[in-house]
Protein backbone atom coordinates (compact mmCIF):
# COMPACT_ATOMS: atom_id res chain seq x y z
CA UNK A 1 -4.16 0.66 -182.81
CA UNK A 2 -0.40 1.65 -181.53
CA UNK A 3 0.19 5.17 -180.29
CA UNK A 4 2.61 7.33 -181.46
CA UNK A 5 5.83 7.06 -179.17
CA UNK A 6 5.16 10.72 -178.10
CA UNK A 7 1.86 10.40 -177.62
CA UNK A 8 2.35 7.51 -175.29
CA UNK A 9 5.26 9.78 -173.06
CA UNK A 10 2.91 13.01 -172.83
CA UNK A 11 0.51 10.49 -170.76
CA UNK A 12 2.84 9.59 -168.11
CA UNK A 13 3.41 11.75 -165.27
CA UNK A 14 5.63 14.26 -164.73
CA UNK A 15 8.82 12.54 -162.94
CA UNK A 16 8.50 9.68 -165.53
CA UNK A 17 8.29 12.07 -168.40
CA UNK A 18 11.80 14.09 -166.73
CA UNK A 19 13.06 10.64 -166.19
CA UNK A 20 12.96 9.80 -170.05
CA UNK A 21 13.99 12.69 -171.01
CA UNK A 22 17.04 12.53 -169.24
CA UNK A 23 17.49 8.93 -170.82
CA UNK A 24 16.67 10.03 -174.42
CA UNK A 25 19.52 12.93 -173.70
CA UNK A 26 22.01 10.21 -172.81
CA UNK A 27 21.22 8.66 -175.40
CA UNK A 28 22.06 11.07 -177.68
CA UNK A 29 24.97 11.95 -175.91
CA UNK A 30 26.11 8.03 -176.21
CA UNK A 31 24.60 6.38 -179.12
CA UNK A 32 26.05 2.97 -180.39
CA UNK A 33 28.08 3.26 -177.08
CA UNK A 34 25.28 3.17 -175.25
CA UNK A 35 24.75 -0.24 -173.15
CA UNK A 36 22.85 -2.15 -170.31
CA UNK A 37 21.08 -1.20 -168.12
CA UNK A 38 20.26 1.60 -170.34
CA UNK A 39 19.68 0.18 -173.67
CA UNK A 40 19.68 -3.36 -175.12
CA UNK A 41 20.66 -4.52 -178.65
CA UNK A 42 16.64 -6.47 -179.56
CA UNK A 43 18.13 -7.42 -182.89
CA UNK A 44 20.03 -6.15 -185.94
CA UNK A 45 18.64 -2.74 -186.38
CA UNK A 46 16.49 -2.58 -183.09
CA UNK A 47 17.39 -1.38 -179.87
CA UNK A 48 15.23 -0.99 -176.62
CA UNK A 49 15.68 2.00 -174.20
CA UNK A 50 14.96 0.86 -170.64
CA UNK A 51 13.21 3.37 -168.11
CA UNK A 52 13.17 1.44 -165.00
CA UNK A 53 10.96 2.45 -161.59
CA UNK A 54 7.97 1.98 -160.42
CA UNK A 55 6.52 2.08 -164.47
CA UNK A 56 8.68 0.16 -166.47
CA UNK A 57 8.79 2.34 -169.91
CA UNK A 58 10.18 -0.09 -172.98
CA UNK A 59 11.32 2.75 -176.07
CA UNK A 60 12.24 0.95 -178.85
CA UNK A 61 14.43 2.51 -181.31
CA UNK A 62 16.93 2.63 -184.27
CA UNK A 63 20.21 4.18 -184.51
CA UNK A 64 20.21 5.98 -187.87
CA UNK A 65 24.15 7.60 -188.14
CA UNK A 66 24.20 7.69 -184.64
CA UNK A 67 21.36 9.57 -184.63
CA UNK A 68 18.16 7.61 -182.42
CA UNK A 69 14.95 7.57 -184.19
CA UNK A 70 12.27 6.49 -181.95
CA UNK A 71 9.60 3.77 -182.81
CA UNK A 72 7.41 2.52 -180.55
CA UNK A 73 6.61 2.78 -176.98
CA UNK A 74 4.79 1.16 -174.54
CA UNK A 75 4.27 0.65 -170.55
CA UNK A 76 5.74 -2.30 -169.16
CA UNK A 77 3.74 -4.26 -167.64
CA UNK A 78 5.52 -8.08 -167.35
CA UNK A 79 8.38 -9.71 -166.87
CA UNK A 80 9.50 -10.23 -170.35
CA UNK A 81 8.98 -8.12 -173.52
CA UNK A 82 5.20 -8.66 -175.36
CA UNK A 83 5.80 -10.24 -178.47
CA UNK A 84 3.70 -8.02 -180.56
CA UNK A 85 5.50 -5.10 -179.29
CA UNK A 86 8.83 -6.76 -180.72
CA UNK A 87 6.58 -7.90 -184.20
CA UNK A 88 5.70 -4.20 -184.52
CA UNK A 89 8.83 -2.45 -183.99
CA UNK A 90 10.64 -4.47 -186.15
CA UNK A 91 8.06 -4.07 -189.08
CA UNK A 92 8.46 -0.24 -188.30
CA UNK A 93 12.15 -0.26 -188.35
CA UNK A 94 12.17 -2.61 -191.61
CA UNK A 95 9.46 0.04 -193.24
CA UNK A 96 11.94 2.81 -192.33
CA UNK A 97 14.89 1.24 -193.80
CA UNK A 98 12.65 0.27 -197.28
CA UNK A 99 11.78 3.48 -197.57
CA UNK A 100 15.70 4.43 -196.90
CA UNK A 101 14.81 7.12 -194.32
């Protein structure tokens, strides 16, 4: 079972958690502008926010009218992205848009 993306951010530590947040602002700040090393287009509606350091955070969102809507998170923990992390986003973000957020 997947943990929500909050849930999975209240568990790091403190710097990490200040870290993200400081991404997530920029985020916000930037949206669809926002690029590498930042963020990174995964596929059509899928975008991954990437917290480099030490722990490697992977956020993987959707840009809904510029607004980011966050859906899944996870810890890095090799070189390339899991591919059950990229299966599950993408059925989240495809749920999101059935059910035309």
């Amino acid at each position: 079972m997947t943990q929500p993306v909050e849930k999975i951010i209240m568990n790091l530590d403190n710097h990490l958690k200040q870290k993200i947040s400081r991404y997530i602002n920029t985020l916000q700040i930037h949206g669809y502008e926002a690029s590498m090393p930042l963020t990174r287009k995964m596929s059509n509606n899928l975008f991954e926010l990437r917290i480099t350091g030490s722990v490697q955070v992977r956020i993987f969102y959707n840009l809904v009218n510029g607004e980011a809507w966050l859906i899944h998170a996870f810890v890095k923990t090799t070189q390339r992205t899991p591919k059950h992390h990229l299966k599950l986003a993408t059925k989240r973000v495809k749920s999101l848009t059935e059910n035309k957020l």
